[in-house]
PDB file of N, CA and C in Angstrom:
ATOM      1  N   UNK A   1       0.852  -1.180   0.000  1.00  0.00           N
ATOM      2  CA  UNK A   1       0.000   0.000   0.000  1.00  0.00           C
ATOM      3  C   UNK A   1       0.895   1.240   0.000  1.00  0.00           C
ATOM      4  N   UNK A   2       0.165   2.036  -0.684  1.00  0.00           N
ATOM      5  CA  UNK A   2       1.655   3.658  -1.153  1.00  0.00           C
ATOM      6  C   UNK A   2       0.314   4.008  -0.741  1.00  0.00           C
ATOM      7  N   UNK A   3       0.870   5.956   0.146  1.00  0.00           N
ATOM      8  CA  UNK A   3       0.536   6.767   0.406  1.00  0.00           C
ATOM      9  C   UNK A   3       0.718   7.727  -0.122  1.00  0.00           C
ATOM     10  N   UNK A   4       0.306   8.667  -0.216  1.00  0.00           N
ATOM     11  CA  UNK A   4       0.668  10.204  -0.799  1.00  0.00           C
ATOM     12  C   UNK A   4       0.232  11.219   0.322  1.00  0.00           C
ATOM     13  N   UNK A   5       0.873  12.062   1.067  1.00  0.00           N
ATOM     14  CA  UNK A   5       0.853  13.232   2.111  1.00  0.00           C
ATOM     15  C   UNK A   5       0.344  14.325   0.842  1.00  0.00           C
ATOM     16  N   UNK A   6      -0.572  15.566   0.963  1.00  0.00           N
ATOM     17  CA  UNK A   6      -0.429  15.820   0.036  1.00  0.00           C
ATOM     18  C   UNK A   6      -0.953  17.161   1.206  1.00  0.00           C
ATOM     19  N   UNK A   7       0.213  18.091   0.810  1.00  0.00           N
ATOM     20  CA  UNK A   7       0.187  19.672   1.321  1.00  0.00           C
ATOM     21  C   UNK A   7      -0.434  20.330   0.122  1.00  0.00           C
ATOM     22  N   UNK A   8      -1.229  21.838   1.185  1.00  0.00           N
ATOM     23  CA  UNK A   8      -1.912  22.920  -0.079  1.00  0.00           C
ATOM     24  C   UNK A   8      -1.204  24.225   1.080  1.00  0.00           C
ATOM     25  N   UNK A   9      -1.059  25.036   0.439  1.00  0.00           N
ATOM     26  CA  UNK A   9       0.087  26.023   0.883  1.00  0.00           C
ATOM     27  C   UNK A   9      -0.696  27.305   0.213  1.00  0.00           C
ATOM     28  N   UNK A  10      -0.494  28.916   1.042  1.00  0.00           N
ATOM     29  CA  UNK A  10      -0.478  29.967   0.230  1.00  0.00           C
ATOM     30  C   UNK A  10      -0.171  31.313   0.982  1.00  0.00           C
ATOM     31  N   UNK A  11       1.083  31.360   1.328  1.00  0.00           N
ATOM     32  CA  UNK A  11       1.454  32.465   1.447  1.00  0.00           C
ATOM     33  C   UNK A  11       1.235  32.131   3.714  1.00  0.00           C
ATOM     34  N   UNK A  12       1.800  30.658   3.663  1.00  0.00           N
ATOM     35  CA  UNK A  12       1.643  30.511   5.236  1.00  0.00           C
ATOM     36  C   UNK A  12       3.274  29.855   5.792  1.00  0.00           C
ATOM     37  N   UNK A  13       4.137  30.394   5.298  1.00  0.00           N
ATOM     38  CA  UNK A  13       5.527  29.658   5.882  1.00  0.00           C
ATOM     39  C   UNK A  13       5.565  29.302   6.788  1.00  0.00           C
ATOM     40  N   UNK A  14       4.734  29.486   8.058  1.00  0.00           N
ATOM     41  CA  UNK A  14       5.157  29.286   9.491  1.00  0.00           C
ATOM     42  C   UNK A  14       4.637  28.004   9.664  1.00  0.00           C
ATOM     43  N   UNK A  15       3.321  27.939   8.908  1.00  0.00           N
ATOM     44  CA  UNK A  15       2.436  26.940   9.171  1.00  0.00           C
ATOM     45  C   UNK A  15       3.477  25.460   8.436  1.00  0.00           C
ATOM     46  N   UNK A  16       3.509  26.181   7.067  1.00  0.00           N
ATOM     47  CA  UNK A  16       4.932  25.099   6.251  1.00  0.00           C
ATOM     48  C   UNK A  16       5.278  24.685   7.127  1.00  0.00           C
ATOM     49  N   UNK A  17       6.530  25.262   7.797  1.00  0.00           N
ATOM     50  CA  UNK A  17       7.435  24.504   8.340  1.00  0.00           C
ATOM     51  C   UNK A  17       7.347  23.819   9.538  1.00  0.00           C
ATOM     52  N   UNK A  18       5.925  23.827  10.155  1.00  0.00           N
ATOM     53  CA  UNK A  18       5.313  22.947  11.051  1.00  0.00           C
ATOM     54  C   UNK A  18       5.236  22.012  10.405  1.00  0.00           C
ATOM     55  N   UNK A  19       4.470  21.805   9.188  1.00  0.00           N
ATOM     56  CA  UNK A  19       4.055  20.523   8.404  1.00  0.00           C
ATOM     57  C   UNK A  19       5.072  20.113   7.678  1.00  0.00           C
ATOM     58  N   UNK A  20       6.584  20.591   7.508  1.00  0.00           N
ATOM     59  CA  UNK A  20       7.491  20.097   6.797  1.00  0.00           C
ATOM     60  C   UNK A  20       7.843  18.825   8.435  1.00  0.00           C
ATOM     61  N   UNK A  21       8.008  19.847   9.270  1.00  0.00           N
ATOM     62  CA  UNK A  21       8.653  18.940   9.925  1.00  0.00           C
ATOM     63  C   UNK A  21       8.479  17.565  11.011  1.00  0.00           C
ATOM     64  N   UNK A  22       6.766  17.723  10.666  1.00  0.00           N
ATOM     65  CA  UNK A  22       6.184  16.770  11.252  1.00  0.00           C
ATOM     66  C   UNK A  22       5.854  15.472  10.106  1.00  0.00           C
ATOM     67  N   UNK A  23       5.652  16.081   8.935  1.00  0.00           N
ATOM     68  CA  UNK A  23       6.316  14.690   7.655  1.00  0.00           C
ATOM     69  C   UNK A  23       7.431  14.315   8.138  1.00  0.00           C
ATOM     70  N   UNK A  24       8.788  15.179   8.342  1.00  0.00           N
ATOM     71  CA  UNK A  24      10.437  14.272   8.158  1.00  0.00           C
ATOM     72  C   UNK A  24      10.123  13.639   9.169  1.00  0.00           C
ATOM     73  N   UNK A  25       9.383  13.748  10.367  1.00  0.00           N
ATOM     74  CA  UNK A  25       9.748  13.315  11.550  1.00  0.00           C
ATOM     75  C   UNK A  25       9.168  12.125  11.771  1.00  0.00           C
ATOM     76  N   UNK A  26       8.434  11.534  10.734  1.00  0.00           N
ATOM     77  CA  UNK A  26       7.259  10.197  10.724  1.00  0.00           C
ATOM     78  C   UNK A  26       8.735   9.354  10.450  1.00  0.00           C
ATOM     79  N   UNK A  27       8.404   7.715  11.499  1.00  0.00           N
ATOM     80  CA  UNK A  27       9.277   6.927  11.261  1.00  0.00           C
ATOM     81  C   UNK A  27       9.385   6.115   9.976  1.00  0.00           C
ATOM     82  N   UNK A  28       7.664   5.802   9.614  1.00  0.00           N
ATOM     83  CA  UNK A  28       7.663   5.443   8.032  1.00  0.00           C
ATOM     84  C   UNK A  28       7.423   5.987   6.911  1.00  0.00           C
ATOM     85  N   UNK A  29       8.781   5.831   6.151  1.00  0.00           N
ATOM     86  CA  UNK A  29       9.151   6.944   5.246  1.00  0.00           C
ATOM     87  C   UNK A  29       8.297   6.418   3.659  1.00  0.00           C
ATOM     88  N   UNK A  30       8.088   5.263   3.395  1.00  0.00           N
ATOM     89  CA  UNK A  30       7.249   5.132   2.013  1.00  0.00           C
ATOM     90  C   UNK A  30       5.774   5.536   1.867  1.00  0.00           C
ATOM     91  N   UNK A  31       6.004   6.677   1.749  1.00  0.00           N
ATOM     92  CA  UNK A  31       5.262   7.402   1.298  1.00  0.00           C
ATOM     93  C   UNK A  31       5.837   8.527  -0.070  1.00  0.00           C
ATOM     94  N   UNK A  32       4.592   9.163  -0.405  1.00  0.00           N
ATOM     95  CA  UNK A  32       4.828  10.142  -1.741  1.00  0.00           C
ATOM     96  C   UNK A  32       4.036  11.471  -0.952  1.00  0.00           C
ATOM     97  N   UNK A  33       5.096  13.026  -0.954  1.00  0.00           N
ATOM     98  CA  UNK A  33       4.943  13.779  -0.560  1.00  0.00           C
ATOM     99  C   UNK A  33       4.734  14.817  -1.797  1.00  0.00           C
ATOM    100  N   UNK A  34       3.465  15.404  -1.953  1.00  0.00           N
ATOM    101  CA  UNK A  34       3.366  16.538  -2.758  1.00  0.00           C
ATOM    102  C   UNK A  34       3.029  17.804  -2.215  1.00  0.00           C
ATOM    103  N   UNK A  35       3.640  18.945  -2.937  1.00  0.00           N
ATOM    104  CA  UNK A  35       2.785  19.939  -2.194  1.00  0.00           C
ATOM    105  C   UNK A  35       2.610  21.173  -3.445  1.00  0.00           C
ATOM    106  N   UNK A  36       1.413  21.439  -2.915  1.00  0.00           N
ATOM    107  CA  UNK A  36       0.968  22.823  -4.114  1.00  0.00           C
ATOM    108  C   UNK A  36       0.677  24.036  -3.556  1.00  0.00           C
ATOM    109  N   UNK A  37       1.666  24.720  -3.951  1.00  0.00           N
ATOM    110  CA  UNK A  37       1.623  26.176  -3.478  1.00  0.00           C
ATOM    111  C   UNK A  37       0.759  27.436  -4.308  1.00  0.00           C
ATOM    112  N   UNK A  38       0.134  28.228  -3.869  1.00  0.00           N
ATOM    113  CA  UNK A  38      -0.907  29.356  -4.440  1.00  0.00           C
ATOM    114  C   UNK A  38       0.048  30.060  -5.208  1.00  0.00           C
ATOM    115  N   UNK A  39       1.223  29.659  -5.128  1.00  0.00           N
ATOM    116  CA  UNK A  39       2.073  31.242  -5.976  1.00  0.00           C
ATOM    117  C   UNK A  39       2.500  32.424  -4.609  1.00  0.00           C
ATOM    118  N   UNK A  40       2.687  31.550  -3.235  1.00  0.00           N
ATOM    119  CA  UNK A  40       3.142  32.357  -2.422  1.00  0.00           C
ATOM    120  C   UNK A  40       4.062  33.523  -2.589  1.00  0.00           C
ATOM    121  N   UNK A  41       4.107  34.932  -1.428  1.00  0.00           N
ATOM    122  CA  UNK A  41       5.281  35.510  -1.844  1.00  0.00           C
ATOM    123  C   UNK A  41       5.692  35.910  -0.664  1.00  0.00           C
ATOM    124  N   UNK A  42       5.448  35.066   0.216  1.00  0.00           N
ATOM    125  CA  UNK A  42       6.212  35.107   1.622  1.00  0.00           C
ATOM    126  C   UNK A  42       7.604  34.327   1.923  1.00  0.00           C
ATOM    127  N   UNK A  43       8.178  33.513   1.154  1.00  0.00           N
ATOM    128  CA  UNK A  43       9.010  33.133   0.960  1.00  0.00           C
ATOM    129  C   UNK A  43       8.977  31.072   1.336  1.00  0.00           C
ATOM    130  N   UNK A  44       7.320  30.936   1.540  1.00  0.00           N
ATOM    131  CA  UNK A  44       7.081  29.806   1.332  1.00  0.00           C
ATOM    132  C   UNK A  44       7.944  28.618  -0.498  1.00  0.00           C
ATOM    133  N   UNK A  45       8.034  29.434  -1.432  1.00  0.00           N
ATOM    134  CA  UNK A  45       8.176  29.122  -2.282  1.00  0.00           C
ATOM    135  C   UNK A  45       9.351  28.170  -2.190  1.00  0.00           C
ATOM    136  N   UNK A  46      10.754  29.527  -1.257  1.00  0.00           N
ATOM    137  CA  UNK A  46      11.721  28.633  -1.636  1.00  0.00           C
ATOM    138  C   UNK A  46      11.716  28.245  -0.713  1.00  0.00           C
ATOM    139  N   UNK A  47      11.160  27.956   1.037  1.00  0.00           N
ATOM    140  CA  UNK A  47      10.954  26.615   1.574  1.00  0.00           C
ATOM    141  C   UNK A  47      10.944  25.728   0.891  1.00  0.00           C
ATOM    142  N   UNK A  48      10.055  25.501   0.226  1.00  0.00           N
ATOM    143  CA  UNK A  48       9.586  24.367  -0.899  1.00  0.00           C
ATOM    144  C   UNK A  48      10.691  23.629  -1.303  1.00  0.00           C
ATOM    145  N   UNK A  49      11.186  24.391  -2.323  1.00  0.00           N
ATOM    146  CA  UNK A  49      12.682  24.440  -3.108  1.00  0.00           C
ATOM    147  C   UNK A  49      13.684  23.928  -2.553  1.00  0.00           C
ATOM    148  N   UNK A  50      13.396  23.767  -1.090  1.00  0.00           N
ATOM    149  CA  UNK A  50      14.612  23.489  -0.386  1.00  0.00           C
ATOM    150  C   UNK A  50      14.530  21.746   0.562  1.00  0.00           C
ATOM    151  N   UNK A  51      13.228  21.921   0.367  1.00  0.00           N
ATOM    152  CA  UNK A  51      12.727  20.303   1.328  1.00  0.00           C
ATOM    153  C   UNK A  51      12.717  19.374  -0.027  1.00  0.00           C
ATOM    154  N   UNK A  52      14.264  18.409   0.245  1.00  0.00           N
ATOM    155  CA  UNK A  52      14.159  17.555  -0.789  1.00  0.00           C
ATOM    156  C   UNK A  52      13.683  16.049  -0.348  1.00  0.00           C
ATOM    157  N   UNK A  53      12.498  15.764   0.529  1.00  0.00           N
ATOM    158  CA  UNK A  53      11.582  14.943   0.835  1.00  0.00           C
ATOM    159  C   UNK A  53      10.391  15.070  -0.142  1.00  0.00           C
ATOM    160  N   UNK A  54      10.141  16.401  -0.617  1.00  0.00           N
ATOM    161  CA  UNK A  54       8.742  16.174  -1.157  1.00  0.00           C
ATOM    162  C   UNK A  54       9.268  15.898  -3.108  1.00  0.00           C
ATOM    163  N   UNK A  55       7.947  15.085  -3.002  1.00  0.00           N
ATOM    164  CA  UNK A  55       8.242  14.607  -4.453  1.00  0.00           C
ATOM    165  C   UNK A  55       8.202  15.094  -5.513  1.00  0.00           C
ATOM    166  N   UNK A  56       6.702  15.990  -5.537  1.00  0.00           N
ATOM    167  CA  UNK A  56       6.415  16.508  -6.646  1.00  0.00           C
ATOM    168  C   UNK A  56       5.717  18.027  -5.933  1.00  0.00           C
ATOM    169  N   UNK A  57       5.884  19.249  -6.569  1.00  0.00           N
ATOM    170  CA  UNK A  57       5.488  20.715  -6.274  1.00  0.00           C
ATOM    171  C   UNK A  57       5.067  21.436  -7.205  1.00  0.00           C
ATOM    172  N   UNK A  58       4.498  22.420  -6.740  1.00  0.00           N
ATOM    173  CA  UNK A  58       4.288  23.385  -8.074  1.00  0.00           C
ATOM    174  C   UNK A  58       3.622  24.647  -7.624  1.00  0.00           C
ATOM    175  N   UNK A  59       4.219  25.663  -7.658  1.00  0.00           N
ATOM    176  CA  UNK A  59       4.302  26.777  -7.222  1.00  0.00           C
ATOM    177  C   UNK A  59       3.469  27.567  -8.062  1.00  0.00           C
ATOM    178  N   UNK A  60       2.099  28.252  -8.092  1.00  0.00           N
ATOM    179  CA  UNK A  60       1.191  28.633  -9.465  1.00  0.00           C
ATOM    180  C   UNK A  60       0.266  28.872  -8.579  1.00  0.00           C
ATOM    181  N   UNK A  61      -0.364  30.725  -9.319  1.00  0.00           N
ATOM    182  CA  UNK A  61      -1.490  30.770  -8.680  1.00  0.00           C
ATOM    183  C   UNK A  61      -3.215  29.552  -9.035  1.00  0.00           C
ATOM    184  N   UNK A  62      -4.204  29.578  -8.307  1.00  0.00           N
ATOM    185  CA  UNK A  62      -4.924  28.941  -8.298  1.00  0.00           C
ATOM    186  C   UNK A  62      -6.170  29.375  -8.180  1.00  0.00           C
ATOM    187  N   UNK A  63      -7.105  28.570  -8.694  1.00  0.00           N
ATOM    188  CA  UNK A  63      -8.461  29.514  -7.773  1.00  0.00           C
ATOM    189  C   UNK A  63      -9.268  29.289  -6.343  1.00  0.00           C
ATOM    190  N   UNK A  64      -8.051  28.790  -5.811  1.00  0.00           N
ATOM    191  CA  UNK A  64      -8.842  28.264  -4.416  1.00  0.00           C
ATOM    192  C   UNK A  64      -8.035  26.916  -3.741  1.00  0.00           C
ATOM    193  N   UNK A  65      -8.288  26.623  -2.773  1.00  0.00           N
ATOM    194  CA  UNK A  65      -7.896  25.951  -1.914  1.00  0.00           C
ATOM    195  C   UNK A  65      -8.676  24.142  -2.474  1.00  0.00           C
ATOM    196  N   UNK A  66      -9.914  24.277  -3.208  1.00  0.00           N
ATOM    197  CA  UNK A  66     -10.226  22.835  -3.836  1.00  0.00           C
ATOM    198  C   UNK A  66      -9.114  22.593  -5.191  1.00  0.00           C
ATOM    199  N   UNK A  67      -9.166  23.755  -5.682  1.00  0.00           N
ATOM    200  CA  UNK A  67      -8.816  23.859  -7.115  1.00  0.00           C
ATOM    201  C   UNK A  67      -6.884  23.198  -6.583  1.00  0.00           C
ATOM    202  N   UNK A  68      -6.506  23.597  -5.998  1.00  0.00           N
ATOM    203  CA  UNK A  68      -4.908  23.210  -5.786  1.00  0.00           C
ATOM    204  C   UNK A  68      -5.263  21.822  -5.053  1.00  0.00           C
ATOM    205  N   UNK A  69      -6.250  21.324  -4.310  1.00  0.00           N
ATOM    206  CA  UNK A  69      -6.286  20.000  -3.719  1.00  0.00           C
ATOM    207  C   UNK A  69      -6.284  19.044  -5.432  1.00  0.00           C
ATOM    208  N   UNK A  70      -7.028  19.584  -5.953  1.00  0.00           N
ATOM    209  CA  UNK A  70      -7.909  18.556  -7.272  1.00  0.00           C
ATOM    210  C   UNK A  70      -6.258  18.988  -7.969  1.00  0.00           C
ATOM    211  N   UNK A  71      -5.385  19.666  -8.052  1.00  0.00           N
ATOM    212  CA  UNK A  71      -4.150  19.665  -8.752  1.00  0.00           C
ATOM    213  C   UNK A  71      -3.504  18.403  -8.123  1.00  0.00           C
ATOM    214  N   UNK A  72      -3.035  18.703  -6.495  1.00  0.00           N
ATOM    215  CA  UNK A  72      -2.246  17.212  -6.249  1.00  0.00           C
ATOM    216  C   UNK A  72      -2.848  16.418  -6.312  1.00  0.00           C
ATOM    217  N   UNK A  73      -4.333  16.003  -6.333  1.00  0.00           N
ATOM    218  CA  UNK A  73      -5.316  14.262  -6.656  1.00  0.00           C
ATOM    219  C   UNK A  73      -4.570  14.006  -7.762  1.00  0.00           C
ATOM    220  N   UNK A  74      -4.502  15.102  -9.027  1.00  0.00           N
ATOM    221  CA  UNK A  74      -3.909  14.612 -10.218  1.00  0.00           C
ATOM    222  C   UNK A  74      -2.974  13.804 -10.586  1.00  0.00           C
ATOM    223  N   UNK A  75      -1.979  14.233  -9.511  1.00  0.00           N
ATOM    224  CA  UNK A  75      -0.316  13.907  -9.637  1.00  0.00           C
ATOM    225  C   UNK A  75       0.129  13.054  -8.566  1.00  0.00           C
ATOM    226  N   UNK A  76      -0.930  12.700  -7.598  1.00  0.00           N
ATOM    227  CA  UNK A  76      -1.065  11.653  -6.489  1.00  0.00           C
ATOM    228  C   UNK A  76      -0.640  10.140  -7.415  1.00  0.00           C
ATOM    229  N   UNK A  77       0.298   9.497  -6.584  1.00  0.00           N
ATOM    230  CA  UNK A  77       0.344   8.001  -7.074  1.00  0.00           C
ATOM    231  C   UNK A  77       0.115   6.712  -5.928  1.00  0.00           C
ATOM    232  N   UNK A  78      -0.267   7.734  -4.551  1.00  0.00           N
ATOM    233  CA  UNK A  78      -0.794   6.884  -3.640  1.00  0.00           C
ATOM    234  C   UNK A  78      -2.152   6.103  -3.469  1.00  0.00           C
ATOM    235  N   UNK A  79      -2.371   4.861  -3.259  1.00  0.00           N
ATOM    236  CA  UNK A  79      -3.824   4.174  -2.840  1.00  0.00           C
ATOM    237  C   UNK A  79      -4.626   4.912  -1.431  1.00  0.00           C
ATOM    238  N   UNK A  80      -4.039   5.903  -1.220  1.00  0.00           N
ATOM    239  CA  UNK A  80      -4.728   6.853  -0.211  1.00  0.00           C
ATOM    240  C   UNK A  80      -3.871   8.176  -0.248  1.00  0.00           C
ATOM    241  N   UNK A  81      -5.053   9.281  -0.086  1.00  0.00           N
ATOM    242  CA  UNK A  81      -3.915  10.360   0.209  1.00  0.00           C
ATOM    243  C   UNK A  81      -4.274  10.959   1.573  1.00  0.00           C
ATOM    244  N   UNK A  82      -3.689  11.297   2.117  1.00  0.00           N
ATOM    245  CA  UNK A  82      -3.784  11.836   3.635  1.00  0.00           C
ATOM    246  C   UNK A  82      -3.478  13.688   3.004  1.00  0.00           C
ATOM    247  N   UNK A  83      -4.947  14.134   3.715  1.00  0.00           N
ATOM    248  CA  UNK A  83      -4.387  16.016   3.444  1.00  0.00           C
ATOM    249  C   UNK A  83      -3.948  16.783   4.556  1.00  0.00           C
ATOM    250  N   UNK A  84      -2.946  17.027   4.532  1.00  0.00           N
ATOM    251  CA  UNK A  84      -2.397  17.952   5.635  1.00  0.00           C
ATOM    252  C   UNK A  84      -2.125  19.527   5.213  1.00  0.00           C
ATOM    253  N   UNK A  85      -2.873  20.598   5.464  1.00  0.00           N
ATOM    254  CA  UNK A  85      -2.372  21.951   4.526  1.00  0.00           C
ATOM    255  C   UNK A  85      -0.817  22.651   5.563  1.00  0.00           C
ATOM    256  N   UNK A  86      -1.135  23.599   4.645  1.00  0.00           N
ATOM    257  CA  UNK A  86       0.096  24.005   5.741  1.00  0.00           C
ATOM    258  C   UNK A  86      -0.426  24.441   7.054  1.00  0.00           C
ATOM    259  N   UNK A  87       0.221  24.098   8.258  1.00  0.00           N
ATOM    260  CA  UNK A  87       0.217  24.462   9.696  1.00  0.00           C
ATOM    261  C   UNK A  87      -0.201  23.199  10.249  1.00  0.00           C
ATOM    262  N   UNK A  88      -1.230  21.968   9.380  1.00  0.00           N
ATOM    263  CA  UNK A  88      -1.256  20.398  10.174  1.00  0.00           C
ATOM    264  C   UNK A  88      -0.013  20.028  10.300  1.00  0.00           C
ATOM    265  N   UNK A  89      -0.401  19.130  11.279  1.00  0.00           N
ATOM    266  CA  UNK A  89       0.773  18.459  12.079  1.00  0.00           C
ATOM    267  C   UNK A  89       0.446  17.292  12.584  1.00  0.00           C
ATOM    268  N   UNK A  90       1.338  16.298  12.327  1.00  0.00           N
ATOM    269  CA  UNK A  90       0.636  14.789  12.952  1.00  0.00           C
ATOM    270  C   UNK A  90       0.855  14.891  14.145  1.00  0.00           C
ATOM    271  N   UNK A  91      -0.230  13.778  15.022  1.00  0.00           N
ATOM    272  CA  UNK A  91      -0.198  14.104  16.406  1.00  0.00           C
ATOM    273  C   UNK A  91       1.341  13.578  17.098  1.00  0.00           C
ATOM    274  N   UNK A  92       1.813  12.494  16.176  1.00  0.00           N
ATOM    275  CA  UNK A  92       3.250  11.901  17.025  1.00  0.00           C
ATOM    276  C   UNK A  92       3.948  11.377  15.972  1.00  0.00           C
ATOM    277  N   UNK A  93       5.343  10.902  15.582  1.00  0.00           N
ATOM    278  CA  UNK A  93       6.054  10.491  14.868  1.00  0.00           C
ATOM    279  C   UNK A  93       5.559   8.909  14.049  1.00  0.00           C
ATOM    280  N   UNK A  94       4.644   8.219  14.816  1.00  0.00           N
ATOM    281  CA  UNK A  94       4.410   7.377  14.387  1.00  0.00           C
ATOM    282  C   UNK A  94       3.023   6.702  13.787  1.00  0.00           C
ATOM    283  N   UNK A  95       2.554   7.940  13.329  1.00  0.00           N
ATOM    284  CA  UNK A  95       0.773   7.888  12.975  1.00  0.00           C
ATOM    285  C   UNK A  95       0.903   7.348  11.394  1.00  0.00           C
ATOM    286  N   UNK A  96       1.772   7.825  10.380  1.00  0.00           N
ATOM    287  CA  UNK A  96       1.979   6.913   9.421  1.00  0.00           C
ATOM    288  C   UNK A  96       1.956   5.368   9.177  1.00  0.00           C
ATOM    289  N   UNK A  97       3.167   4.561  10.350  1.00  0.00           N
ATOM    290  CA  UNK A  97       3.073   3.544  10.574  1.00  0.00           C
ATOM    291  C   UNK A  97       1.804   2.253  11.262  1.00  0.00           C
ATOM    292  N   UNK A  98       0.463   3.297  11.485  1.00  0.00           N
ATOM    293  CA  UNK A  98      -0.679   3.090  11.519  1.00  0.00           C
ATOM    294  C   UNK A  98      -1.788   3.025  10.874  1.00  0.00           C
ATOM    295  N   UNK A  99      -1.381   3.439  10.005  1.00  0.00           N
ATOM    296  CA  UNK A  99      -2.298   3.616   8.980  1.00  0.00           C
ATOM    297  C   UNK A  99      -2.910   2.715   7.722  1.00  0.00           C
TER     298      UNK A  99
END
């Protein structure tokens, strides 16, 4: 069974890097991490740019918060996707391995 984490982002870095670091911090790592950003200009972008865990990104404005979810469904290659936007956070390191 493959997963896909799939972040929606827009102009919330703080929240990012809560949710960057509660992905690295999951003990099971097979999973597929995407994330779609609104075309931030808070400097979420090159967060992004810089977390080489996530798989696939794309930085582009959107019309909404469904419209960028229905972008990563697209490019999802997981049998489930789990949505976390920016600022979720899993409750403990090992909620992946439960799933």
């Amino acid at each position: 069974m493959k997963l896909t984490v799939l972040t929606i982002n827009y102009n919330n870095k703080e929240g990012l890097i809560k949710t960057f670091e509660s992905v690295r911090a999951q003990t099971w790592t097979e999973f597929e991490f995407i994330v779609i950003d609104g075309g931030s200009t808070d400097g979420g972008k090159a967060l992004i740019e810089q977390n080489d865990q996530i798989d696939y990104w794309v930085s582009e404005k959107d019309s909404g918060v469904y419209n960028a979810m229905n972008k990563g469904i697209k490019k999802a290659n997981g049998d489930y996707i789990i949505f976390m936007n920016s600022g979720d956070y899993f409750y403990n390191e090992f909620v992946l391995e439960k799933v």
